[in-house]
PDB file of N, CA and C in Angstrom:
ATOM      1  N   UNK A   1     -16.268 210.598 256.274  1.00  0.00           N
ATOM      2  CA  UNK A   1     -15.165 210.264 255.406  1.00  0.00           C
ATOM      3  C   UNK A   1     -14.352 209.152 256.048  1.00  0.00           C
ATOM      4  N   UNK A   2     -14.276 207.972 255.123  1.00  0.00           N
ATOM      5  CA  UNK A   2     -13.028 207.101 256.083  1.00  0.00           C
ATOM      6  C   UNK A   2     -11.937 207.380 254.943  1.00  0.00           C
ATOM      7  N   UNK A   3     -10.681 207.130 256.160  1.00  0.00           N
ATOM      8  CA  UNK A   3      -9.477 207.097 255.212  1.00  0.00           C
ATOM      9  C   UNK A   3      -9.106 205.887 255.364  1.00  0.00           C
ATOM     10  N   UNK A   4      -8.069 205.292 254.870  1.00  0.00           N
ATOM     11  CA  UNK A   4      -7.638 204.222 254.637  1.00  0.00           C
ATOM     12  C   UNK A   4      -6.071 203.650 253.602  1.00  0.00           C
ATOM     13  N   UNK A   5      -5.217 203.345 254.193  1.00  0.00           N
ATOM     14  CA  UNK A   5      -3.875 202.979 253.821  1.00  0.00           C
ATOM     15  C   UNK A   5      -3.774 202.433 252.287  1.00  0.00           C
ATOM     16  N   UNK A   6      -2.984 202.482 251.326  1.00  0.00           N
ATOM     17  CA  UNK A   6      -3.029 201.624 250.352  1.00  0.00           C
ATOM     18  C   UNK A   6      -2.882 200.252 250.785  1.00  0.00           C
ATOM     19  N   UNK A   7      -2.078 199.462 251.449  1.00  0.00           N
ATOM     20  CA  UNK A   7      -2.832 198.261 251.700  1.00  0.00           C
ATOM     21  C   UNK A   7      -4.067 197.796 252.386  1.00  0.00           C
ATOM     22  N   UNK A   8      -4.589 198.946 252.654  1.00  0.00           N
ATOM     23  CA  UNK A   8      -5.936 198.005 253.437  1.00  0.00           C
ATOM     24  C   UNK A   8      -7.004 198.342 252.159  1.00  0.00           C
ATOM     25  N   UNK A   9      -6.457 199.245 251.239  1.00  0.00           N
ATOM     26  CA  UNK A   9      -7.442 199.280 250.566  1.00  0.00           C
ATOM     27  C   UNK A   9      -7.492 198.015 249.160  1.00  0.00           C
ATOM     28  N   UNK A  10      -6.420 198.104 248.967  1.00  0.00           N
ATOM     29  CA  UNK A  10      -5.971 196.711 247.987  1.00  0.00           C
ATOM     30  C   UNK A  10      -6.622 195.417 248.300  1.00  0.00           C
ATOM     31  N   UNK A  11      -6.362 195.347 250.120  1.00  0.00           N
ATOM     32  CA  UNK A  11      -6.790 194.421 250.185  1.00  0.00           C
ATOM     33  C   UNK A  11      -8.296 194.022 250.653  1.00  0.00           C
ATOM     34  N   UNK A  12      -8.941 195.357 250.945  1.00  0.00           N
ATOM     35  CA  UNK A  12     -10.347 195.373 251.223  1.00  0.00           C
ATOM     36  C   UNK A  12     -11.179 195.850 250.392  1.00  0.00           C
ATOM     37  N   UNK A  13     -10.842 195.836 248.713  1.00  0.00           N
ATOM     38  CA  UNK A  13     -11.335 196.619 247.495  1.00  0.00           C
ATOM     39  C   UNK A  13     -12.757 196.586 247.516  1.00  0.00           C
ATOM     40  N   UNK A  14     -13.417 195.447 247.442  1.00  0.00           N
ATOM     41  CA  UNK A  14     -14.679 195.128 247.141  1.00  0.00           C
ATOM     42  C   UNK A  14     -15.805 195.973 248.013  1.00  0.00           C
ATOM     43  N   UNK A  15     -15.092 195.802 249.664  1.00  0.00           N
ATOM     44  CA  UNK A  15     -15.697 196.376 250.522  1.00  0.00           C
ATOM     45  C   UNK A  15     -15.888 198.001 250.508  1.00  0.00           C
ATOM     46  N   UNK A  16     -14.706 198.566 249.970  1.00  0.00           N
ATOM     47  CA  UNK A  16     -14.819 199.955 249.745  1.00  0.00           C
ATOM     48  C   UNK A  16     -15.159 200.184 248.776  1.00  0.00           C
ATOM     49  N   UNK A  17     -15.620 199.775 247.089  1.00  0.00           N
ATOM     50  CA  UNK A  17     -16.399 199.897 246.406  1.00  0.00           C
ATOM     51  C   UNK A  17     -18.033 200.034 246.713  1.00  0.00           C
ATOM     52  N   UNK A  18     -18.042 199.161 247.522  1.00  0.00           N
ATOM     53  CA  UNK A  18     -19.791 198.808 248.042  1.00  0.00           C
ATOM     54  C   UNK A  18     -19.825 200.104 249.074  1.00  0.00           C
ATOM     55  N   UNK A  19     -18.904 200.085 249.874  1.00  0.00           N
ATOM     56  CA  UNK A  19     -19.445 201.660 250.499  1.00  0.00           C
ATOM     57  C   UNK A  19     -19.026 203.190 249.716  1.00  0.00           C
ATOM     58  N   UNK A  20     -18.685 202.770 248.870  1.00  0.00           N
ATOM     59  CA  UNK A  20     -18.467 204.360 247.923  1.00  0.00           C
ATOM     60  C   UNK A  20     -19.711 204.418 247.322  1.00  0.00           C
ATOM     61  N   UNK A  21     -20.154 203.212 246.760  1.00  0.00           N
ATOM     62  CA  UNK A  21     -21.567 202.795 245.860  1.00  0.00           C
ATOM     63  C   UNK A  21     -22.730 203.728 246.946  1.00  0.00           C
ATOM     64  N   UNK A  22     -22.428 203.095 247.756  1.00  0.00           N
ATOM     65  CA  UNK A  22     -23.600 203.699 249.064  1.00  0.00           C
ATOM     66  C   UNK A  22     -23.400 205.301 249.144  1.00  0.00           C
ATOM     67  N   UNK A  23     -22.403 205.881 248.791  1.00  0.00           N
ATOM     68  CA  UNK A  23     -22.468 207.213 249.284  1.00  0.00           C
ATOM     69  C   UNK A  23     -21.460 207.875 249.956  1.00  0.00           C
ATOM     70  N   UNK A  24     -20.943 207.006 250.838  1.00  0.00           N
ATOM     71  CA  UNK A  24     -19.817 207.315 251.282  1.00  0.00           C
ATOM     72  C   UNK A  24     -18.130 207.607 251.167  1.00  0.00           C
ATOM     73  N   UNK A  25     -17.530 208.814 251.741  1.00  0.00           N
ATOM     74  CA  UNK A  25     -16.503 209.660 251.205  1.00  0.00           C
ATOM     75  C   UNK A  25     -15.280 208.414 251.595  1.00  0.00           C
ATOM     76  N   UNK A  26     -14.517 207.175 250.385  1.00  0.00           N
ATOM     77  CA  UNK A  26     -13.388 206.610 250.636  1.00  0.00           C
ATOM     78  C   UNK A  26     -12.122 207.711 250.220  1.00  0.00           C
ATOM     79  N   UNK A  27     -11.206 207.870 251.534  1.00  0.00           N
ATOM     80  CA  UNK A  27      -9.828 208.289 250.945  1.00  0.00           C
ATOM     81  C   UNK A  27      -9.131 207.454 250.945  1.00  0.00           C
ATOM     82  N   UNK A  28      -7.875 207.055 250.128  1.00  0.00           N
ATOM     83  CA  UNK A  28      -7.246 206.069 249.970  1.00  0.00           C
ATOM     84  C   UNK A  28      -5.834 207.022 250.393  1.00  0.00           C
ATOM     85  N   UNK A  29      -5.290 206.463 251.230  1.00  0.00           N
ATOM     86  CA  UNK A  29      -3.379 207.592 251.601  1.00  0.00           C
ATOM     87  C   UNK A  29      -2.418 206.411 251.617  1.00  0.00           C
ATOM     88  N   UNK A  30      -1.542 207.332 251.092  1.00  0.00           N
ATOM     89  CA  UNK A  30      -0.390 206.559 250.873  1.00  0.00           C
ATOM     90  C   UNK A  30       0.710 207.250 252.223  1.00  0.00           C
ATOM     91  N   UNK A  31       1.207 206.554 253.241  1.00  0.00           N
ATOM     92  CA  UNK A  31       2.053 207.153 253.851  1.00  0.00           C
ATOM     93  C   UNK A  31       1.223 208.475 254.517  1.00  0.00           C
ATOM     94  N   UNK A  32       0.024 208.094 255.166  1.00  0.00           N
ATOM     95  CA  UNK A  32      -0.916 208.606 255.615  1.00  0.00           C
ATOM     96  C   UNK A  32      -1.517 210.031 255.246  1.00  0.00           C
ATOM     97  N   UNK A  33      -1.084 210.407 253.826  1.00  0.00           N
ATOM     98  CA  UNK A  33      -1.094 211.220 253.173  1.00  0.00           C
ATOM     99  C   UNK A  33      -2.477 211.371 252.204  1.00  0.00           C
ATOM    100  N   UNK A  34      -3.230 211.868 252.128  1.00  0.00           N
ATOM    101  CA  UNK A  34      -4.583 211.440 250.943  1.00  0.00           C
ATOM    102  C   UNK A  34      -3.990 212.118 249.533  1.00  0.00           C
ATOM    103  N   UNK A  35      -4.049 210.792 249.155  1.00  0.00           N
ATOM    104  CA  UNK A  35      -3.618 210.299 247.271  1.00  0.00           C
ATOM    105  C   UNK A  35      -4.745 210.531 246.336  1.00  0.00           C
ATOM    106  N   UNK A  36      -6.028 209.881 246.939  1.00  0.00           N
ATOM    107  CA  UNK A  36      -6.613 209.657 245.966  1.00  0.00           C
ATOM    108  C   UNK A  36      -8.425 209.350 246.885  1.00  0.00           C
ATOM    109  N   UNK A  37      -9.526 209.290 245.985  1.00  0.00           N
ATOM    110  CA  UNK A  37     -10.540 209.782 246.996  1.00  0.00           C
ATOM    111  C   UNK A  37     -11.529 208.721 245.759  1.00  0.00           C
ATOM    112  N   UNK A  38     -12.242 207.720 246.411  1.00  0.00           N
ATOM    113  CA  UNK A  38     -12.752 206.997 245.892  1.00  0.00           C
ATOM    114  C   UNK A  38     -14.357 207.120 245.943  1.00  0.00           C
ATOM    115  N   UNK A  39     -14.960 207.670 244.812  1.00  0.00           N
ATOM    116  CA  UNK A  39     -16.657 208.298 244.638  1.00  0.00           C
ATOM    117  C   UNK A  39     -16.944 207.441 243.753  1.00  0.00           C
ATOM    118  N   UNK A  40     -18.466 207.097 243.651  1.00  0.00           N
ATOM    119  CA  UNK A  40     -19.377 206.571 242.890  1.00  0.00           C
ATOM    120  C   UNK A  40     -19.292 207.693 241.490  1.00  0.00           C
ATOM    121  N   UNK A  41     -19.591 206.812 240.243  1.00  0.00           N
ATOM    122  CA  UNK A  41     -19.698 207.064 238.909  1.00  0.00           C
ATOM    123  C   UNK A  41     -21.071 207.616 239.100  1.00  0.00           C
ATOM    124  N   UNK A  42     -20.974 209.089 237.939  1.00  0.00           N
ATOM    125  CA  UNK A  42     -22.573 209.045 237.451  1.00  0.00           C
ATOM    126  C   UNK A  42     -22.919 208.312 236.758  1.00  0.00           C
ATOM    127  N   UNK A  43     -24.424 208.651 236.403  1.00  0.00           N
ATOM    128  CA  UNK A  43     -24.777 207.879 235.249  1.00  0.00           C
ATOM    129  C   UNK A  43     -23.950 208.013 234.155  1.00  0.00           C
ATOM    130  N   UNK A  44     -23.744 207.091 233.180  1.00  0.00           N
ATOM    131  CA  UNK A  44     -23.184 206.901 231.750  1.00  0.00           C
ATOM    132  C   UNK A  44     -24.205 207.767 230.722  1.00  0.00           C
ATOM    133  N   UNK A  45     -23.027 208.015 230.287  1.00  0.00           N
ATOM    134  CA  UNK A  45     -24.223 208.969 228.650  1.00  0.00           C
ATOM    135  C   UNK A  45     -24.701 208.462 227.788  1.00  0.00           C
ATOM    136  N   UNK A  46     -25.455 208.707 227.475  1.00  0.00           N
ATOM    137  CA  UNK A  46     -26.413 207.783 226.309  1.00  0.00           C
ATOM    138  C   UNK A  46     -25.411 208.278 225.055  1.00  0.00           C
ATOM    139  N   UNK A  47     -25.579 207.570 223.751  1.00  0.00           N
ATOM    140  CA  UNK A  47     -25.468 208.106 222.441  1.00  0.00           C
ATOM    141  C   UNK A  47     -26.420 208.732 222.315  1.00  0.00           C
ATOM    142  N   UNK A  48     -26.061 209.857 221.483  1.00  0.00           N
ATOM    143  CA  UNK A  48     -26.938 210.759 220.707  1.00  0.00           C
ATOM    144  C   UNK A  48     -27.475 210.075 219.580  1.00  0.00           C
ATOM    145  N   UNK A  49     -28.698 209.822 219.276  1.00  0.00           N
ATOM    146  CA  UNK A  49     -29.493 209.489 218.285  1.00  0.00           C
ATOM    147  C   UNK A  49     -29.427 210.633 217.356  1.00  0.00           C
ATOM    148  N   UNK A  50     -28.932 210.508 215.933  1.00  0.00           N
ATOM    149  CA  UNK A  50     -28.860 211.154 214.730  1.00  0.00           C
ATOM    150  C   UNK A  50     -30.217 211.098 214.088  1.00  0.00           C
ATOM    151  N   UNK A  51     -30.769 211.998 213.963  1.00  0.00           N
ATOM    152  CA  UNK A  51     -31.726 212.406 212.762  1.00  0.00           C
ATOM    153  C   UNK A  51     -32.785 212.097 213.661  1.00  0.00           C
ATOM    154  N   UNK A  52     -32.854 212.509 215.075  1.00  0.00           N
ATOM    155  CA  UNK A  52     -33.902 212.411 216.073  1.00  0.00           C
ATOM    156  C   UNK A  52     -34.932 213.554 215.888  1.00  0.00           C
ATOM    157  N   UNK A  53     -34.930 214.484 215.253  1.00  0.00           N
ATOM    158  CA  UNK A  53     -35.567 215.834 215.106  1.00  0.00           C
ATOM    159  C   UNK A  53     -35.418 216.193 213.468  1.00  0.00           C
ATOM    160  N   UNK A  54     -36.103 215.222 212.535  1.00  0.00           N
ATOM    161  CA  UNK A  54     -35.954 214.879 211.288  1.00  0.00           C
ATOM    162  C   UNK A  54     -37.285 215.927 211.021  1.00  0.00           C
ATOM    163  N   UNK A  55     -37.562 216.760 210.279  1.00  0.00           N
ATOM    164  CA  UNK A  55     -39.124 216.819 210.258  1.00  0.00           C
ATOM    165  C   UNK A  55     -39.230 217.630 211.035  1.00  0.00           C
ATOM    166  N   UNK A  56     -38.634 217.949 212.734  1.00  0.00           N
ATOM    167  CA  UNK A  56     -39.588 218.711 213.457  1.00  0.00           C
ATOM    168  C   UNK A  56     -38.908 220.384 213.632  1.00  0.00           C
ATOM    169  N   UNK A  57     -37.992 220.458 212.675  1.00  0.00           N
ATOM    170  CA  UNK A  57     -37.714 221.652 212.527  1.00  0.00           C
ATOM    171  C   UNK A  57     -37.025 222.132 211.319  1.00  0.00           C
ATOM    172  N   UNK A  58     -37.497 223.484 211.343  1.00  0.00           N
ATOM    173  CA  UNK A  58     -37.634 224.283 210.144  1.00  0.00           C
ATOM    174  C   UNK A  58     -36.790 225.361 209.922  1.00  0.00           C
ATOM    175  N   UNK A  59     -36.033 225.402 208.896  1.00  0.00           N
ATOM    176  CA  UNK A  59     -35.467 226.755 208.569  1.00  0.00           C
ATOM    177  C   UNK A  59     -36.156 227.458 207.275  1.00  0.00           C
ATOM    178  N   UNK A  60     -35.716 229.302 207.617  1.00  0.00           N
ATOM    179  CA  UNK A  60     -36.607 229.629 207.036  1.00  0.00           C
ATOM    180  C   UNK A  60     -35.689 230.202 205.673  1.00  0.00           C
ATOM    181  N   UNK A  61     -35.931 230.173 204.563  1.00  0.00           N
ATOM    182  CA  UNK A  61     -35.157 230.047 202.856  1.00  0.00           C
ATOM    183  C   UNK A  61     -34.446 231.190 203.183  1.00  0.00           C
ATOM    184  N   UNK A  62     -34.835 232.363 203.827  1.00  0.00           N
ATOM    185  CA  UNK A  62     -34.218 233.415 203.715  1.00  0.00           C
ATOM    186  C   UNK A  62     -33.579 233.504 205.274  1.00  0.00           C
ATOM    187  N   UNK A  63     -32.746 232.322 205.789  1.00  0.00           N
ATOM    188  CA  UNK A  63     -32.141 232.554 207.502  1.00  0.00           C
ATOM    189  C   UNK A  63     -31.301 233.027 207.355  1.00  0.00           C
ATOM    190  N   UNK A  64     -30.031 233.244 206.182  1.00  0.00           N
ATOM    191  CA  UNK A  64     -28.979 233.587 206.300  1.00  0.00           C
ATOM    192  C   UNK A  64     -28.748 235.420 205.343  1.00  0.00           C
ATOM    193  N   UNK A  65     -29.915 235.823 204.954  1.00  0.00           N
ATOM    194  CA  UNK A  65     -29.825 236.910 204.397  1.00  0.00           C
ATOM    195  C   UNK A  65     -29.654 238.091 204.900  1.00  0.00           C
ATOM    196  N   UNK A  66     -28.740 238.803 205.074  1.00  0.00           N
ATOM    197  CA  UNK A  66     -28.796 240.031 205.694  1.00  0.00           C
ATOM    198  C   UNK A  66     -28.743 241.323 205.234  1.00  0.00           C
ATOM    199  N   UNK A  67     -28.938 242.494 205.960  1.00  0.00           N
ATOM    200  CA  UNK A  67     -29.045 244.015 205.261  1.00  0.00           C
ATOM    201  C   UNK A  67     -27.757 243.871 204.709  1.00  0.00           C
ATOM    202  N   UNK A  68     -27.905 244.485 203.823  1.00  0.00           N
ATOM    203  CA  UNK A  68     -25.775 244.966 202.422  1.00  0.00           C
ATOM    204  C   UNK A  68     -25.158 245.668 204.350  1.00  0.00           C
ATOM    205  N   UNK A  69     -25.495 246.662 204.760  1.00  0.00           N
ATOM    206  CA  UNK A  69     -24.672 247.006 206.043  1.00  0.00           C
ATOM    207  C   UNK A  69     -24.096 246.365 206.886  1.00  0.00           C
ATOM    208  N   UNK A  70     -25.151 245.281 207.395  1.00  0.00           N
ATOM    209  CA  UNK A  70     -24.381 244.636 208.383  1.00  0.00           C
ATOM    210  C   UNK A  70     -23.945 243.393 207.507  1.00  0.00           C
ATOM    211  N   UNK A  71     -23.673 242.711 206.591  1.00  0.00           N
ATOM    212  CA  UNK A  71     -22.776 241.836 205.754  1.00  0.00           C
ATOM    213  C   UNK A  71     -21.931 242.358 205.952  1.00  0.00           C
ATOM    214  N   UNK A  72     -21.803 244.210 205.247  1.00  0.00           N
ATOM    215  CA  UNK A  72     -20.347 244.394 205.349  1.00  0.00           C
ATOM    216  C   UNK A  72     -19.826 244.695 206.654  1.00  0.00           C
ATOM    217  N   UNK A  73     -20.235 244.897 207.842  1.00  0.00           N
ATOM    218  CA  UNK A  73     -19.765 244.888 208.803  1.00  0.00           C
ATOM    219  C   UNK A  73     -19.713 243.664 209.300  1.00  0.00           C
ATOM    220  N   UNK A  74     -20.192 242.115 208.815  1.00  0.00           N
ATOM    221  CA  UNK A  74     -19.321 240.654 209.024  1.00  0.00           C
ATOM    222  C   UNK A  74     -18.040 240.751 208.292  1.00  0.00           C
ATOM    223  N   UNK A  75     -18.314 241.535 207.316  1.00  0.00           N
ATOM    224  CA  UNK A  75     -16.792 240.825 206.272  1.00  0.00           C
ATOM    225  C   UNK A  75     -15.094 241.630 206.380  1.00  0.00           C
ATOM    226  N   UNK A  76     -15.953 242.925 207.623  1.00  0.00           N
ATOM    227  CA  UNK A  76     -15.045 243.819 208.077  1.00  0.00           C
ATOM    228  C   UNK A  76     -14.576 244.942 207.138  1.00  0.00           C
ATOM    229  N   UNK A  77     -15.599 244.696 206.355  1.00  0.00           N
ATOM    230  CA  UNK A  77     -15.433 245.890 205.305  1.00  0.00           C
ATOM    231  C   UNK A  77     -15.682 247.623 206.109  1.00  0.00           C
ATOM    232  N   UNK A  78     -15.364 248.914 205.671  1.00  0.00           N
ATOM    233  CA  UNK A  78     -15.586 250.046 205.837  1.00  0.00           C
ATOM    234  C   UNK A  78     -17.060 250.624 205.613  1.00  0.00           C
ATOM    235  N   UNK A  79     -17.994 251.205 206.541  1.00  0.00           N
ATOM    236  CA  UNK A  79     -19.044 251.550 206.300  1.00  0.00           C
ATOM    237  C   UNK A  79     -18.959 253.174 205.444  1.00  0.00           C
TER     238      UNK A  79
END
């Protein structure tokens, strides 16, 4: 882990980007205090592609039908 002052880090930004990139733990302290802790990004998220699984799945006509009992025990009715 290096630590490191807010001005040395202001003024040595680039350099502590390139070693955070690499792996390594930057703390940044203010008043030799740790503020703030400078890590590499994960990867970015892709968009979700809509209508990617068009076709490859199936519901079945009767998915939502249930016994008269347990309906009425969704609808909180009295058995």
């Amino acid at each position: 882990m290096v630590l490191v002052n807010m001005h040395e880090a202001k003024t040595h930004l680039s350099r502590l980007v390139e070693q955070a990139s690499a792996g390594e733990e930057i703390v940044i302290a203010r008043a030799g205090k740790p503020v703030v802790r400078l890590v590499p990004c994960g990867p970015l998220r892709t968009r979700r592609e809509f209508g990617k699984y068009v076709g490859q799945i199936v519901m079945a006509p009767d998915f939502d039908d249930l016994p008269a009992d347990m309906q009425s025990a969704f609808a909180g009715e009295d058995l």
